[in-house]
Protein backbone atom coordinates (compact mmCIF):
# COMPACT_ATOMS: atom_id res chain seq x y z
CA UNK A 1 103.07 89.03 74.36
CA UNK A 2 99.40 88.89 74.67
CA UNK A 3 97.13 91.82 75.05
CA UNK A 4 94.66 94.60 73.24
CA UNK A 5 97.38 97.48 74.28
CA UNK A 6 99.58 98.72 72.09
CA UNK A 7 102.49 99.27 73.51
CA UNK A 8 104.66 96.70 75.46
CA UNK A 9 107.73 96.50 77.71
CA UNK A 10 110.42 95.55 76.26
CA UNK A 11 113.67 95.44 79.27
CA UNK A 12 115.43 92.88 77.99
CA UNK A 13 115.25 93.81 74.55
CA UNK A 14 113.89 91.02 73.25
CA UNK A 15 111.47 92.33 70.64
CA UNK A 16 108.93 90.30 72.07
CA UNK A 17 106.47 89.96 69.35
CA UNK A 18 102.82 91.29 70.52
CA UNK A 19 99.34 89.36 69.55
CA UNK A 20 96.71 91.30 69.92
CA UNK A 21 93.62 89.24 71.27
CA UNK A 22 91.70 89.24 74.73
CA UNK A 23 93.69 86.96 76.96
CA UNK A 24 89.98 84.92 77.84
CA UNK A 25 89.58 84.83 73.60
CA UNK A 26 92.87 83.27 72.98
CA UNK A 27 92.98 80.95 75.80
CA UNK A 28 89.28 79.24 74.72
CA UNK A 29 90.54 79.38 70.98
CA UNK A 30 93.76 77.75 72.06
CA UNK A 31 91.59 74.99 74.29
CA UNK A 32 89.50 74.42 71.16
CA UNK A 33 92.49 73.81 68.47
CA UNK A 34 94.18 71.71 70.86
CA UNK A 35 91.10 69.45 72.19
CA UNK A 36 88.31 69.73 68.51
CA UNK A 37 86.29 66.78 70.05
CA UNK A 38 85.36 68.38 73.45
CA UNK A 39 82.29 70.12 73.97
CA UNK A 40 82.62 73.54 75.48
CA UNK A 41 79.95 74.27 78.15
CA UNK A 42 80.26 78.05 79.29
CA UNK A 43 78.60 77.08 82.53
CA UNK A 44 81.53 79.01 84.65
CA UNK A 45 79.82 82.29 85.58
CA UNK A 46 76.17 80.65 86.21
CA UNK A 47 77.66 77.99 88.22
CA UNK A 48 79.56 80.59 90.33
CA UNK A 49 76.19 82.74 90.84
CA UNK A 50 74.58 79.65 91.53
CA UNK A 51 77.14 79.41 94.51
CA UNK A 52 77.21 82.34 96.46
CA UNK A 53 73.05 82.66 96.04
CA UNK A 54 73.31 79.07 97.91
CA UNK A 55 75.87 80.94 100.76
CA UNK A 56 72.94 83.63 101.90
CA UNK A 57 71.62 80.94 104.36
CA UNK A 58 74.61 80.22 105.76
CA UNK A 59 75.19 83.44 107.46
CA UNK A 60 72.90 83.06 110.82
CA UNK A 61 74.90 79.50 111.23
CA UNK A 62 78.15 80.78 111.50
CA UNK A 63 79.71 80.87 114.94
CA UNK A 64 80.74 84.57 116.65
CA UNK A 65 81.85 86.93 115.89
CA UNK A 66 81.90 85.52 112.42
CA UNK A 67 77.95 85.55 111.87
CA UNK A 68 77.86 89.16 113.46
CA UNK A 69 80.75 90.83 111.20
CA UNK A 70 79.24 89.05 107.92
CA UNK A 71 75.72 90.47 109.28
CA UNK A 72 77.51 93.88 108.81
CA UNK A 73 79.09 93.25 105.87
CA UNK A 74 75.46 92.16 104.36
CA UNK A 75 73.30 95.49 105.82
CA UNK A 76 76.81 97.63 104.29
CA UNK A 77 76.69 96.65 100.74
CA UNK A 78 72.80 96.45 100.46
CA UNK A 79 72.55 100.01 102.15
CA UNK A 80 75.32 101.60 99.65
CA UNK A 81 73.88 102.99 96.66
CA UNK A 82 75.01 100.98 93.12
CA UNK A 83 78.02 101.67 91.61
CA UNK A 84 79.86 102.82 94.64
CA UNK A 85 83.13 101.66 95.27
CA UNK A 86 84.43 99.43 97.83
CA UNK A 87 87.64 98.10 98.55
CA UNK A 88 87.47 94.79 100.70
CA UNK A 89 90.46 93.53 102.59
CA UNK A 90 92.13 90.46 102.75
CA UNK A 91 91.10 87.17 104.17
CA UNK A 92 87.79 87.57 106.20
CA UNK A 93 86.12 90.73 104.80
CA UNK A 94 86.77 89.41 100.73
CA UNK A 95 84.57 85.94 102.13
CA UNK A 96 81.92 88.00 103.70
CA UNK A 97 81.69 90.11 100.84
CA UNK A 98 81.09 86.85 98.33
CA UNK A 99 78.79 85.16 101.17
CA UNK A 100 76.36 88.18 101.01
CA UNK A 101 75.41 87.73 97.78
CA UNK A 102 75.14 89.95 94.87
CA UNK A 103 75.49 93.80 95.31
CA UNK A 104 74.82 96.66 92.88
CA UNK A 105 78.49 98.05 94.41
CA UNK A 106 81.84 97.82 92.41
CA UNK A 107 83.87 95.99 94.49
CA UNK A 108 87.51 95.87 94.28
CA UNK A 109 89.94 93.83 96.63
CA UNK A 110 94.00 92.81 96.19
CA UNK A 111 92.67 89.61 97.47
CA UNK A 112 95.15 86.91 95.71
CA UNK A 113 97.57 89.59 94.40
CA UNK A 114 98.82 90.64 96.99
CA UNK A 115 97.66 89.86 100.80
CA UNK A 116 97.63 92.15 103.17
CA UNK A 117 99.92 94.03 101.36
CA UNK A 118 98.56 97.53 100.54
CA UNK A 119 94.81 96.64 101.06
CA UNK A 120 94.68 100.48 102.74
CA UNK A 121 97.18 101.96 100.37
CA UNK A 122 95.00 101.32 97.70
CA UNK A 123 92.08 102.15 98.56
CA UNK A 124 93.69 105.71 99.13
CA UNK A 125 94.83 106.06 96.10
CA UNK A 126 91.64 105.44 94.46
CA UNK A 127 90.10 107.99 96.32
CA UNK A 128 92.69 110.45 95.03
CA UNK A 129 92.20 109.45 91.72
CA UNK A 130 88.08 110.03 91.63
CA UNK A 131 87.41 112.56 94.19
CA UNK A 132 84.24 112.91 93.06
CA UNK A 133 83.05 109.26 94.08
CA UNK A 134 82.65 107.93 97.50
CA UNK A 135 85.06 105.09 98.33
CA UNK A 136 84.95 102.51 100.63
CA UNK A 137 87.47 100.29 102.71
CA UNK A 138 86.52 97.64 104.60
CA UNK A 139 89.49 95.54 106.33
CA UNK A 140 90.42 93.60 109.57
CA UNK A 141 92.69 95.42 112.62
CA UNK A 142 96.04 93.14 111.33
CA UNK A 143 95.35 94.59 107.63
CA UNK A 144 94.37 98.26 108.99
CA UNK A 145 97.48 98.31 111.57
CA UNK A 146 99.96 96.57 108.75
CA UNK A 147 99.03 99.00 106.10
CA UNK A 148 98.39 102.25 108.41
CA UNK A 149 100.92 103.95 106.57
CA UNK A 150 98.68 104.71 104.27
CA UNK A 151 97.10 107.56 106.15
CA UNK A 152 100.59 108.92 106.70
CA UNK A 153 99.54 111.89 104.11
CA UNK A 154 96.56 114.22 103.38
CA UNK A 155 93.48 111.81 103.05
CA UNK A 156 90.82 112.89 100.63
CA UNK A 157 87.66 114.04 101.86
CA UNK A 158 85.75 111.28 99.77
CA UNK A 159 87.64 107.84 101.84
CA UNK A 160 86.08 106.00 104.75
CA UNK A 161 87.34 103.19 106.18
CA UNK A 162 85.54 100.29 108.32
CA UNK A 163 87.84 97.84 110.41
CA UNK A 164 86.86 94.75 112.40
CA UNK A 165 88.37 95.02 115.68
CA UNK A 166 88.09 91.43 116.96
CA UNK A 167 91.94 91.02 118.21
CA UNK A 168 92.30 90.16 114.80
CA UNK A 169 93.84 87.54 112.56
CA UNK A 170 90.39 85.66 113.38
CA UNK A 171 90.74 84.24 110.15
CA UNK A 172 93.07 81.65 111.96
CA UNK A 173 90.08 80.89 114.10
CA UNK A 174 87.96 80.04 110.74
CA UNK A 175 90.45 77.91 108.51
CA UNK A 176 91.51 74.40 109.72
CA UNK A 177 95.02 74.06 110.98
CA UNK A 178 95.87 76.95 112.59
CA UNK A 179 92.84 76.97 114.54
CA UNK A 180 94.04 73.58 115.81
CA UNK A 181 96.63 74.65 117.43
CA UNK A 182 95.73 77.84 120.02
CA UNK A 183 99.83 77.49 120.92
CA UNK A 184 100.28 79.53 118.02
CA UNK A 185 97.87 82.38 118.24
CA UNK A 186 100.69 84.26 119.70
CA UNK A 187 102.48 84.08 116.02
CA UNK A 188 99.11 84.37 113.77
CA UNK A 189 97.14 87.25 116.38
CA UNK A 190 96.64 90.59 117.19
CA UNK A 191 96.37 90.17 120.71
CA UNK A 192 96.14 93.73 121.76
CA UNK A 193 93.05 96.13 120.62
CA UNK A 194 95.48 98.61 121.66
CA UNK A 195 97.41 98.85 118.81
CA UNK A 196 94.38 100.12 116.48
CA UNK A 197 93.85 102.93 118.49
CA UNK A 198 97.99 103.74 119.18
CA UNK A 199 97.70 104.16 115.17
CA UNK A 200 95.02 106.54 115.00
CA UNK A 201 96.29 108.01 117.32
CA UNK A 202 99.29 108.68 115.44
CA UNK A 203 97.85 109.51 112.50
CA UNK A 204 95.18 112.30 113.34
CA UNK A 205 92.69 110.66 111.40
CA UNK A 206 88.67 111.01 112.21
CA UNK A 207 88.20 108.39 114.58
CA UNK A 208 84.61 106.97 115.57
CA UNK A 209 84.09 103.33 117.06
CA UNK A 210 80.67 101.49 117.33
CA UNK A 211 80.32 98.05 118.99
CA UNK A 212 79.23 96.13 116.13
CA UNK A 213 75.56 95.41 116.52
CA UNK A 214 74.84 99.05 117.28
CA UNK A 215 76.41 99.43 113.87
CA UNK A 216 74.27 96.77 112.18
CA UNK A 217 71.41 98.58 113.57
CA UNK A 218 72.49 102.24 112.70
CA UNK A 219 73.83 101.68 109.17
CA UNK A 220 72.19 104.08 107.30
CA UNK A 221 72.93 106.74 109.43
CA UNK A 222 76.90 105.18 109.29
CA UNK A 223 76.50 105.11 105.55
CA UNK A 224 75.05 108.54 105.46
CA UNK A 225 78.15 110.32 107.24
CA UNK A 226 79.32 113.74 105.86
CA UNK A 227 81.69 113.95 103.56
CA UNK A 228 84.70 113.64 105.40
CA UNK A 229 87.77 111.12 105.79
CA UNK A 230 87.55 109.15 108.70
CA UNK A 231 87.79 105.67 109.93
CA UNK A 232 84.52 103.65 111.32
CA UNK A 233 85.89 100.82 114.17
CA UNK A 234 83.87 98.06 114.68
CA UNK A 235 84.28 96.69 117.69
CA UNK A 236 84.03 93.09 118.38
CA UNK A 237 84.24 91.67 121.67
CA UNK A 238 83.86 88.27 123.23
């Protein structure tokens, strides 16, 4: 077992033996003893900033709704004060959210973890856990409707939630493949708007929905909403 906690699980009891060492020191010590004569180059972070300053220009090109919902996402994070928290859902939000550029905002996402799974549910219970600090989600409709659950108990105060209503899984209109094929939207799509509302509806949750330019245009005052739970819809339309 690797780690710098002290205590490990031990199920199967194993014994496992623990060595106690940063997971990113031991790997680059192990890479060292077992290749001497290469030269290490910690170039990885720089050449990662170097790649999303490059993405800032490519915003305007993208095709709609795309270039209007990572317009949002851009005015959002530079309007939020540093340090806040934000929780960015799976597929489309995490890529506007690394397109934008750098933010003073800690973001957090289960992006690669764990899907779509819990994206809401998360950011719910991080909210519990520092009711002191405003926390943001931002997700798609699938994500929001898939995870709704998550407002099935007593939201704190300090949560708000944005969601992209586009008729969502657009992602599929993005990626290549599944956009190649419009047979199978009916598999990969939220074809109904609909269903966001049927949830909130359920749910009893704050409810207020701006088409999504008027939000671009109104953020601060969207940003700037009282302290209450409630969920922002964006809505996207052709």
């Amino acid at each position: 077992m690797l780690g710098l906690h002290d205590e490990i699980g031990d199920p199967f009891k194993t014994q496992p033996e623990l060595w106690k060492a940063h997971e990113a020191d031991f790997a680059e010590a192990l890479f060292q003893a077992i290749f001497p004569e290469v030269e290490v180059h910690n170039t990885y972070k720089q050449n990662w900033e170097t790649f999303i300053d490059e993405q800032k220009s490519t915003i305007t090109e993208l095709e709609f709704p795309f270039n209007l919902e990572a317009q949002f996402m851009s005015v959002f994070l530079k309007e939020l004060p540093d340090n806040t928290r934000v929780h960015l859902g799976n597929s489309m939000t995490v890529r506007y959210g690394s397109w934008v550029g750098k933010t003073g905002c800690v973001i957090l996402s289960n992006r690669g973890v764990s899907g779509i799974d819990g994206c809401l549910s998360t950011a719910v219970g991080d909210a519990l856990a520092n009711p002191d600090e405003p926390i943001w989600a931002v997700l798609g409709d699938v994500s929001a409707v898939y995870d709704s659950h998550a407002l099935w108990t007593t939201l704190p105060q300090n949560l708000k939630i944005v969601v992209y209503n586009n008729s969502g899984g657009r992602i599929f209109d993005f990626i290549s493949g599944p956009r190649e094929f419009p047979s199978m939207n009916i598999i990969f799509k939220l074809r109904e708007p609909s269903i966001l509302k049927t949830s909130l509806n359920y749910f009893a949750i704050k409810h207020e929905a701006y088409p999504i330019q008027v939000a671009i245009d109104t953020i601060h005052d969207i940003v700037n909403l009282p302290n209450q739970s409630r969920l922002i819809e964006l809505r996207v339309s052709e």
